[in-house]
N, C-alpha and C. Protein backbone atom coordinates (compact mmCIF):
# COMPACT_ATOMS: atom_id res chain seq x y z
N UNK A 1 103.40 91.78 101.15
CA UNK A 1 104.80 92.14 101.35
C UNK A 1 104.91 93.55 101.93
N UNK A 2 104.09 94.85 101.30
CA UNK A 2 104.26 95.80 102.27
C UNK A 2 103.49 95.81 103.35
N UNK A 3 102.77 95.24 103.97
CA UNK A 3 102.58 95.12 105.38
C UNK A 3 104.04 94.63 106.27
N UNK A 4 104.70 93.84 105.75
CA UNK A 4 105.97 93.15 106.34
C UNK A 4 106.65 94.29 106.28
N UNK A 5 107.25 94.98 105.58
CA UNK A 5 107.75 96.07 105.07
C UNK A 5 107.85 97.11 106.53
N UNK A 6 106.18 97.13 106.25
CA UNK A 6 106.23 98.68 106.93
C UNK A 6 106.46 97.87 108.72
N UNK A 7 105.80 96.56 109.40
CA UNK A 7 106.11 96.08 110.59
C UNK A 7 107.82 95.91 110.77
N UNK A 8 108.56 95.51 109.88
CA UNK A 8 109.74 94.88 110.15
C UNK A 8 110.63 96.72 110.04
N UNK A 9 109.93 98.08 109.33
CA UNK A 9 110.72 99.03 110.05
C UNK A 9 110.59 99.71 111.05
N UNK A 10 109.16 99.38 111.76
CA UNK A 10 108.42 99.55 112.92
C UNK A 10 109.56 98.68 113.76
N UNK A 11 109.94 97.41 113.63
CA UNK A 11 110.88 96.90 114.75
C UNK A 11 112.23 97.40 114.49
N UNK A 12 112.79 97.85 113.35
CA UNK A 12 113.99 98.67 113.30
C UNK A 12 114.32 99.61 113.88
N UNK A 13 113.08 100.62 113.74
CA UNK A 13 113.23 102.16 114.71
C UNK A 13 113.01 101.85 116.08
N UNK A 14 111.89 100.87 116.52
CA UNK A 14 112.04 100.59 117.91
C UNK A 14 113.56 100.58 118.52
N UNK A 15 113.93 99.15 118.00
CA UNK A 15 115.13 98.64 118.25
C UNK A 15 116.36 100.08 118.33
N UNK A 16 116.53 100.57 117.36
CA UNK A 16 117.08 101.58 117.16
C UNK A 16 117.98 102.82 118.29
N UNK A 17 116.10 103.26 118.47
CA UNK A 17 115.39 104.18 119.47
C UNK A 17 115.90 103.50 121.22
N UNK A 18 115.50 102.26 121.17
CA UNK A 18 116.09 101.88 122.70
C UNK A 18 118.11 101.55 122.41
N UNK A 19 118.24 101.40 121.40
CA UNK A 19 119.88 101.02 121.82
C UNK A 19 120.70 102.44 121.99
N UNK A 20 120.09 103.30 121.22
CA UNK A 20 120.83 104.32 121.44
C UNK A 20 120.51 105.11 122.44
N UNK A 21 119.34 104.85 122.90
CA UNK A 21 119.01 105.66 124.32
C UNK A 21 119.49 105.31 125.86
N UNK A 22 119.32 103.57 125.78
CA UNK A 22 119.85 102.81 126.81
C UNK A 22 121.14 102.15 126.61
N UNK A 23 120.99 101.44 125.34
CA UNK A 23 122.59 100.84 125.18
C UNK A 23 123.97 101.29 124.95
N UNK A 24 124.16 102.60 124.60
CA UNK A 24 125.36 103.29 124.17
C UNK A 24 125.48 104.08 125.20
N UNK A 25 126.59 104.57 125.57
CA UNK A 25 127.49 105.28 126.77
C UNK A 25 128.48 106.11 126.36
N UNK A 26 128.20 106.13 124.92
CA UNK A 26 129.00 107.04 124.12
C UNK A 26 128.91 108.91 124.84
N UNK A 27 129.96 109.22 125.12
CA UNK A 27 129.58 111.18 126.10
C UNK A 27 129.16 111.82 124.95
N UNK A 28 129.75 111.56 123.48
CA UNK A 28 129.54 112.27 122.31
C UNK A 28 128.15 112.27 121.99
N UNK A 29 127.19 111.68 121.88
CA UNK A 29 125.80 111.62 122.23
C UNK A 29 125.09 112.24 122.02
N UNK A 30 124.57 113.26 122.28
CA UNK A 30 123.95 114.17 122.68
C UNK A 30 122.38 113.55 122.32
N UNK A 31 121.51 114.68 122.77
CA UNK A 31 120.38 114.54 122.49
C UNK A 31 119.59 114.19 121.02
N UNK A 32 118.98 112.84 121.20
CA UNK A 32 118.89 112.70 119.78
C UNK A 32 117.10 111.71 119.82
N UNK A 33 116.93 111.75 118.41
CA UNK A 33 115.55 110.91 118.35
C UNK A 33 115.56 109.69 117.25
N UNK A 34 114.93 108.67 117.04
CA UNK A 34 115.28 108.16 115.99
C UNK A 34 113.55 108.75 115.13
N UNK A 35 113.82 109.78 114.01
CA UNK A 35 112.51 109.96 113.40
C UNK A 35 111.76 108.91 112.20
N UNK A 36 112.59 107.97 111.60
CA UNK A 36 111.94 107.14 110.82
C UNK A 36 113.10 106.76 110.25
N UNK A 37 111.96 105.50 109.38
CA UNK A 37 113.67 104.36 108.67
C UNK A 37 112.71 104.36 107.71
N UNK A 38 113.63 103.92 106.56
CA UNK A 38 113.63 103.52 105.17
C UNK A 38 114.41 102.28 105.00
N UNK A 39 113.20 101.35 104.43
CA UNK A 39 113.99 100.12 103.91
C UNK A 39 113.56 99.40 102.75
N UNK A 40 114.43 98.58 102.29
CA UNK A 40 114.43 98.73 100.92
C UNK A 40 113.08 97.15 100.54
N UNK A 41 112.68 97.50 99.58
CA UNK A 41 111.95 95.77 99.44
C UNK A 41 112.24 94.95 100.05
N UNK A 42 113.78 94.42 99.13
CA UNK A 42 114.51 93.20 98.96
C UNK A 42 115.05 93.00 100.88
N UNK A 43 114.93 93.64 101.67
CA UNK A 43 115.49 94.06 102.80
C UNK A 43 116.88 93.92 102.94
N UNK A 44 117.80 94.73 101.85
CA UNK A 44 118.74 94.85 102.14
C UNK A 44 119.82 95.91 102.33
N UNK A 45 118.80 96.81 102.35
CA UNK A 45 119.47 97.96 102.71
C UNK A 45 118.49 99.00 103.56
N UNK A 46 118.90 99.59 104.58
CA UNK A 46 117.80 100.03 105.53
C UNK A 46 118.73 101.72 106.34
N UNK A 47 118.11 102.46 106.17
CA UNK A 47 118.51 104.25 106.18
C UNK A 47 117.51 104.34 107.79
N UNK A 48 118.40 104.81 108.57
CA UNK A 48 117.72 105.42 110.09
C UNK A 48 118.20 106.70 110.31
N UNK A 49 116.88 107.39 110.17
CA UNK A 49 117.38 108.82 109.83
C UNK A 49 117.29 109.21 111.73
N UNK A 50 118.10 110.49 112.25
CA UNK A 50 117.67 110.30 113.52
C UNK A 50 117.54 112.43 113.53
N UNK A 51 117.27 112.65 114.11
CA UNK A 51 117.05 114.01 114.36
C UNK A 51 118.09 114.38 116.02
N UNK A 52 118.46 115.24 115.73
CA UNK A 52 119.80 115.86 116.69
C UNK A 52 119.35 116.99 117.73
N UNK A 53 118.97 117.22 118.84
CA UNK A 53 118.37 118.94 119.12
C UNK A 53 120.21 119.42 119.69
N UNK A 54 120.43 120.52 119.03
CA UNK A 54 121.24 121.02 119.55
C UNK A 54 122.26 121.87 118.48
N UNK A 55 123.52 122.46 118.46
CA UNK A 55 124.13 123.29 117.72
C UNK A 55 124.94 122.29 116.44
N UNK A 56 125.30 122.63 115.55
CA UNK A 56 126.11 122.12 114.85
C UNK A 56 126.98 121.07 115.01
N UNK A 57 128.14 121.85 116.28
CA UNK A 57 128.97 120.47 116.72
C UNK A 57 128.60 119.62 117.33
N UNK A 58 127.39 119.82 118.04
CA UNK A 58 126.32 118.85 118.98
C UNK A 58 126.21 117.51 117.92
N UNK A 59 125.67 118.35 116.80
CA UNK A 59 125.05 117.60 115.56
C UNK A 59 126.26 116.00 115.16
N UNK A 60 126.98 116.75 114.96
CA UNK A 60 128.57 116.59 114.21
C UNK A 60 129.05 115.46 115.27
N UNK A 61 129.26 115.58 116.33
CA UNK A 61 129.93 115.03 117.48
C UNK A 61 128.93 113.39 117.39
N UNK A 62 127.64 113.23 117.55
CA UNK A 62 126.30 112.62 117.84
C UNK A 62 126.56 111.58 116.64
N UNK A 63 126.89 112.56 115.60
CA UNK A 63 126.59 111.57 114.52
C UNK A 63 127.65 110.88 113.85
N UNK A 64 128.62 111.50 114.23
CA UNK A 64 130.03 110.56 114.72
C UNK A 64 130.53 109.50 115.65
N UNK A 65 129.55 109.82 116.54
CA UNK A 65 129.24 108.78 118.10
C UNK A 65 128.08 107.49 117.29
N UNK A 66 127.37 108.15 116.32
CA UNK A 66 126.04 106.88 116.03
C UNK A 66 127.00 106.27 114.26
N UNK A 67 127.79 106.65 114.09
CA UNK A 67 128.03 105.69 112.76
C UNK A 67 129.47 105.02 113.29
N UNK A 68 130.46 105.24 114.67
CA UNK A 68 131.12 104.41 115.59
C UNK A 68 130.40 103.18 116.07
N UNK A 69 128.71 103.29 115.93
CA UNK A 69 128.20 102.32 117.20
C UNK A 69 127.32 101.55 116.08
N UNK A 70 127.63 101.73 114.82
CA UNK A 70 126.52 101.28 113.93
C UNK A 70 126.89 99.79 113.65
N UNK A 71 127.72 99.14 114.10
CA UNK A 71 127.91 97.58 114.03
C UNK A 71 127.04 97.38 115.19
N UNK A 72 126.80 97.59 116.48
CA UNK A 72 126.69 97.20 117.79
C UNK A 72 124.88 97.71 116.86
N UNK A 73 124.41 98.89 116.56
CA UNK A 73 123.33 98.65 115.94
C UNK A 73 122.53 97.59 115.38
N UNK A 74 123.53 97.10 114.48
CA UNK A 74 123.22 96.42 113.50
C UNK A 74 122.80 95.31 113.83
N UNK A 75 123.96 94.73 114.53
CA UNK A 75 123.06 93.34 115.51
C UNK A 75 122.58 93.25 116.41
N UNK A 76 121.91 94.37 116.95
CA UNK A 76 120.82 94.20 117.98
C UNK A 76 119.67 94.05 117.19
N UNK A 77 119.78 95.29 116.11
CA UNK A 77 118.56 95.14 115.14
C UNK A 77 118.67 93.40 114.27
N UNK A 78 119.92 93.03 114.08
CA UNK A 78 119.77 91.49 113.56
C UNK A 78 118.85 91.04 114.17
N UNK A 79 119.24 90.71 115.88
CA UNK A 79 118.76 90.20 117.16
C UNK A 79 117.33 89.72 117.09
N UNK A 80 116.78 91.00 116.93
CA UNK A 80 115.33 91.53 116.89
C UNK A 80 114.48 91.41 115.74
N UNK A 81 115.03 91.13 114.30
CA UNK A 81 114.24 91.22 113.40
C UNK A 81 114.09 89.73 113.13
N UNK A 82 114.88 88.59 113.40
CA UNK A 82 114.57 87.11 113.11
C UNK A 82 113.97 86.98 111.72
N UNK A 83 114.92 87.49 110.94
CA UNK A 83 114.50 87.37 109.44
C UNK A 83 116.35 86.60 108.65
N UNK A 84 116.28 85.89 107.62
CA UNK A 84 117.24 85.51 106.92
C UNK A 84 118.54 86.29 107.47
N UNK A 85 118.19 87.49 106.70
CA UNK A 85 119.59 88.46 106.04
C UNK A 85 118.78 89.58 107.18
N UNK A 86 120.04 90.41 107.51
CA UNK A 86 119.93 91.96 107.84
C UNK A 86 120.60 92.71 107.13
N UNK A 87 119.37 93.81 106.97
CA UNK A 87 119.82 94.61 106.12
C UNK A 87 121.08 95.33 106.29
N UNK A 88 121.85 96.40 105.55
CA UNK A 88 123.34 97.14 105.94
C UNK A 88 122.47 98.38 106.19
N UNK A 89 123.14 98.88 107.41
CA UNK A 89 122.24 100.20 107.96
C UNK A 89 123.03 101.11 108.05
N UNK A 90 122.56 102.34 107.60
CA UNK A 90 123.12 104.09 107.25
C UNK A 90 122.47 104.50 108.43
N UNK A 91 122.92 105.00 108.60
CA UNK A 91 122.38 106.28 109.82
C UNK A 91 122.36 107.47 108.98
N UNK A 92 121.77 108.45 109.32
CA UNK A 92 121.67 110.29 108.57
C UNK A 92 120.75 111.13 109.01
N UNK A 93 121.24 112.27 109.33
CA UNK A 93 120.57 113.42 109.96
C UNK A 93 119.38 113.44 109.93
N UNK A 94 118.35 113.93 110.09
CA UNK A 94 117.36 113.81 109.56
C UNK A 94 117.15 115.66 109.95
N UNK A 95 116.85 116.54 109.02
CA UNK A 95 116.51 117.85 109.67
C UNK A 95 115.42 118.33 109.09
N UNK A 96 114.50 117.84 108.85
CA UNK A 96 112.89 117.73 108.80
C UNK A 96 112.44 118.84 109.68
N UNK A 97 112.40 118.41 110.99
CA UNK A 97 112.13 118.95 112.18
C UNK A 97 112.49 120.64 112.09
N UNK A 98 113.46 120.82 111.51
CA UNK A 98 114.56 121.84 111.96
C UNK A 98 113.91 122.89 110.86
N UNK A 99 113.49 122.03 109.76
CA UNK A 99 112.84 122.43 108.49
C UNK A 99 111.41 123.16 108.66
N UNK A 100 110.58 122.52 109.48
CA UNK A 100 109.48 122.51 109.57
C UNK A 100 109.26 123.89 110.73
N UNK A 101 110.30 123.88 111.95
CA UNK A 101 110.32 125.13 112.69
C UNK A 101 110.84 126.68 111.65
N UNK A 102 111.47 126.19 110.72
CA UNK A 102 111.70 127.43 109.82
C UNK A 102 110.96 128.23 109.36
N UNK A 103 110.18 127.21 108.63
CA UNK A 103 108.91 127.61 107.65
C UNK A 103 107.61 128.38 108.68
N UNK A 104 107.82 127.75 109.95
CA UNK A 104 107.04 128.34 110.70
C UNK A 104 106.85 129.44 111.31
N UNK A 105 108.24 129.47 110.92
CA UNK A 105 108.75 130.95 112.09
C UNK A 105 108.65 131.84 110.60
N UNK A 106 108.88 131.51 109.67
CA UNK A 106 108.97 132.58 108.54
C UNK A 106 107.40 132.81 108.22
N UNK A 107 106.26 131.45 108.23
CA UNK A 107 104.84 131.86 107.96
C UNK A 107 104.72 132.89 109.44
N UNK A 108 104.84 133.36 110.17
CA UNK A 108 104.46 133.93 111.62
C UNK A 108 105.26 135.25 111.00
N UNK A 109 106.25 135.47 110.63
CA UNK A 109 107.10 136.60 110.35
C UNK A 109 106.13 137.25 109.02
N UNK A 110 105.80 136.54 108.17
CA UNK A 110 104.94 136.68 106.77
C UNK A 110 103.02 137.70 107.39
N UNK A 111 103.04 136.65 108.23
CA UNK A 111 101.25 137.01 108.53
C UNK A 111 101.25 138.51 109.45
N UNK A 112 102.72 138.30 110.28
CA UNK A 112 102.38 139.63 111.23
C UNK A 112 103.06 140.67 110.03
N UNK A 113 103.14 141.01 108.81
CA UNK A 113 103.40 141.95 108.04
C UNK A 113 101.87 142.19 107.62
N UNK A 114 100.92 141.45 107.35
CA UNK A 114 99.58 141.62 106.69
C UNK A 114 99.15 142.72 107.32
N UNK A 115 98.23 143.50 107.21
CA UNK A 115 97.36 144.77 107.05
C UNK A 115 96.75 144.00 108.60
N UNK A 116 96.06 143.38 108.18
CA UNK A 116 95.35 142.63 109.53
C UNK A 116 96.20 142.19 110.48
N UNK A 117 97.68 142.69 110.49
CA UNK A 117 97.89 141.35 111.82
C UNK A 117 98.82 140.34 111.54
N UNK A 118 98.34 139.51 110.67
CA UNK A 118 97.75 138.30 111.07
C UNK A 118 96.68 137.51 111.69
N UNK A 119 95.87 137.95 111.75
CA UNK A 119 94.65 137.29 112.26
C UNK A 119 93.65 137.09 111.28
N UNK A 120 93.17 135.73 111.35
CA UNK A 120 92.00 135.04 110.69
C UNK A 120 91.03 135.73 110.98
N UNK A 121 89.70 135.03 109.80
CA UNK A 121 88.73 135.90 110.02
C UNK A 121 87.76 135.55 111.65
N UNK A 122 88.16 134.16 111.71
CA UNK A 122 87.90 133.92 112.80
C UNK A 122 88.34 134.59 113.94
N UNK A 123 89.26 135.04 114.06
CA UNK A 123 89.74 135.56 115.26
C UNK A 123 89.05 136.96 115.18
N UNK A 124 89.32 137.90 114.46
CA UNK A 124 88.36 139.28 114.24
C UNK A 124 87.18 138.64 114.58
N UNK A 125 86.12 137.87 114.46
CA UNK A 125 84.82 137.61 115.04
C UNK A 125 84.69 137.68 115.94
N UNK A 126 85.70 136.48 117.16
CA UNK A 126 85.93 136.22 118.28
C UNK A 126 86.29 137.92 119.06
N UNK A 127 86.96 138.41 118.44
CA UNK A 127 87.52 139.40 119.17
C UNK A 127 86.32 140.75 119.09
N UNK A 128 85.44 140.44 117.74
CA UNK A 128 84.44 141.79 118.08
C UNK A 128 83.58 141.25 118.70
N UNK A 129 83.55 139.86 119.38
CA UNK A 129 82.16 139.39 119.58
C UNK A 129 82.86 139.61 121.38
N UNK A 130 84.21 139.83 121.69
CA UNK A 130 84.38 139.97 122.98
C UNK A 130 84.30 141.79 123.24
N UNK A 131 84.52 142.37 122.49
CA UNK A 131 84.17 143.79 122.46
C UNK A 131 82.82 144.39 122.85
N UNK A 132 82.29 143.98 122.09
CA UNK A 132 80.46 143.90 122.26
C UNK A 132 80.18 143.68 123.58
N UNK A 133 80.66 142.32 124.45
CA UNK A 133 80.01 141.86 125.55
C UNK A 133 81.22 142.69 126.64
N UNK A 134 81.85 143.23 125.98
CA UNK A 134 82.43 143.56 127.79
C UNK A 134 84.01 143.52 127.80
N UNK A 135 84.36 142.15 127.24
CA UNK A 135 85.47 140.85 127.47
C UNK A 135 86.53 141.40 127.14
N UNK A 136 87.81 140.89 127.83
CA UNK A 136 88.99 140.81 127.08
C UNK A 136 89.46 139.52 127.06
């Protein structure tokens, strides 16, 4: 059963991923990704989280444009999954992404405070071993 599971949300996000890229004509839109789905056992309830690049109202506007179009979703993904029942599908932000550039930019802000830099010990090697020979 979770092999089915994890294939049948593999054809959800596909499905997903092409309707909203090719099938909607919505201007509100904006740039968007579908990053992963969640679905439930029983397959009746199924979460498509999508990731947004852009400002707030970008955000806001997009995801007002994707829960307008979430019937026209729904049965394409019916269409496509050739199973009994389709599940009822949520759409929701997904800001993972947005999360993950944070932490990054704050570890980079963190390391260039260190005594060293920031630089590994590897890199001090690399860099006395280009000193020695000449190199920059």
């Amino acid at each position: 059963m979770k092999l089915r599971n994890e294939r049948l949300k593999e054809v959800i996000r596909e499905e997903a991923a092409e309707t909203i890229t090719q099938g909607l004509s919505d201007p509100r839109i904006g740039f968007c990704t579908v990053t992963r789905v969640a679905l439930t056992e029983d397959l009746s309830y199924c979460i498509v989280y999508v990731s947004v690049l852009g400002s707030d109202g970008v955000k806001s506007r997009t995801m007002h444009a994707l829960q307008d179009a979430r019937g026209l979703l729904q049965s394409r993904i019916a269409k496509r999954m050739k199973t009994r029942t389709t599940p009822q599908l949520s759409i929701e932000l997904d800001e993972s992404i947005e999360h993950s550039f944070t932490l990054l930019d704050k570890i980079k802000k963190a390391r260039a405070s260190d005594p060293d830099g920031g630089k590994t010990e590897a890199e001090d090697v690399s860099t006395a071993a280009a000193d020695e020979s000449g190199e920059k």
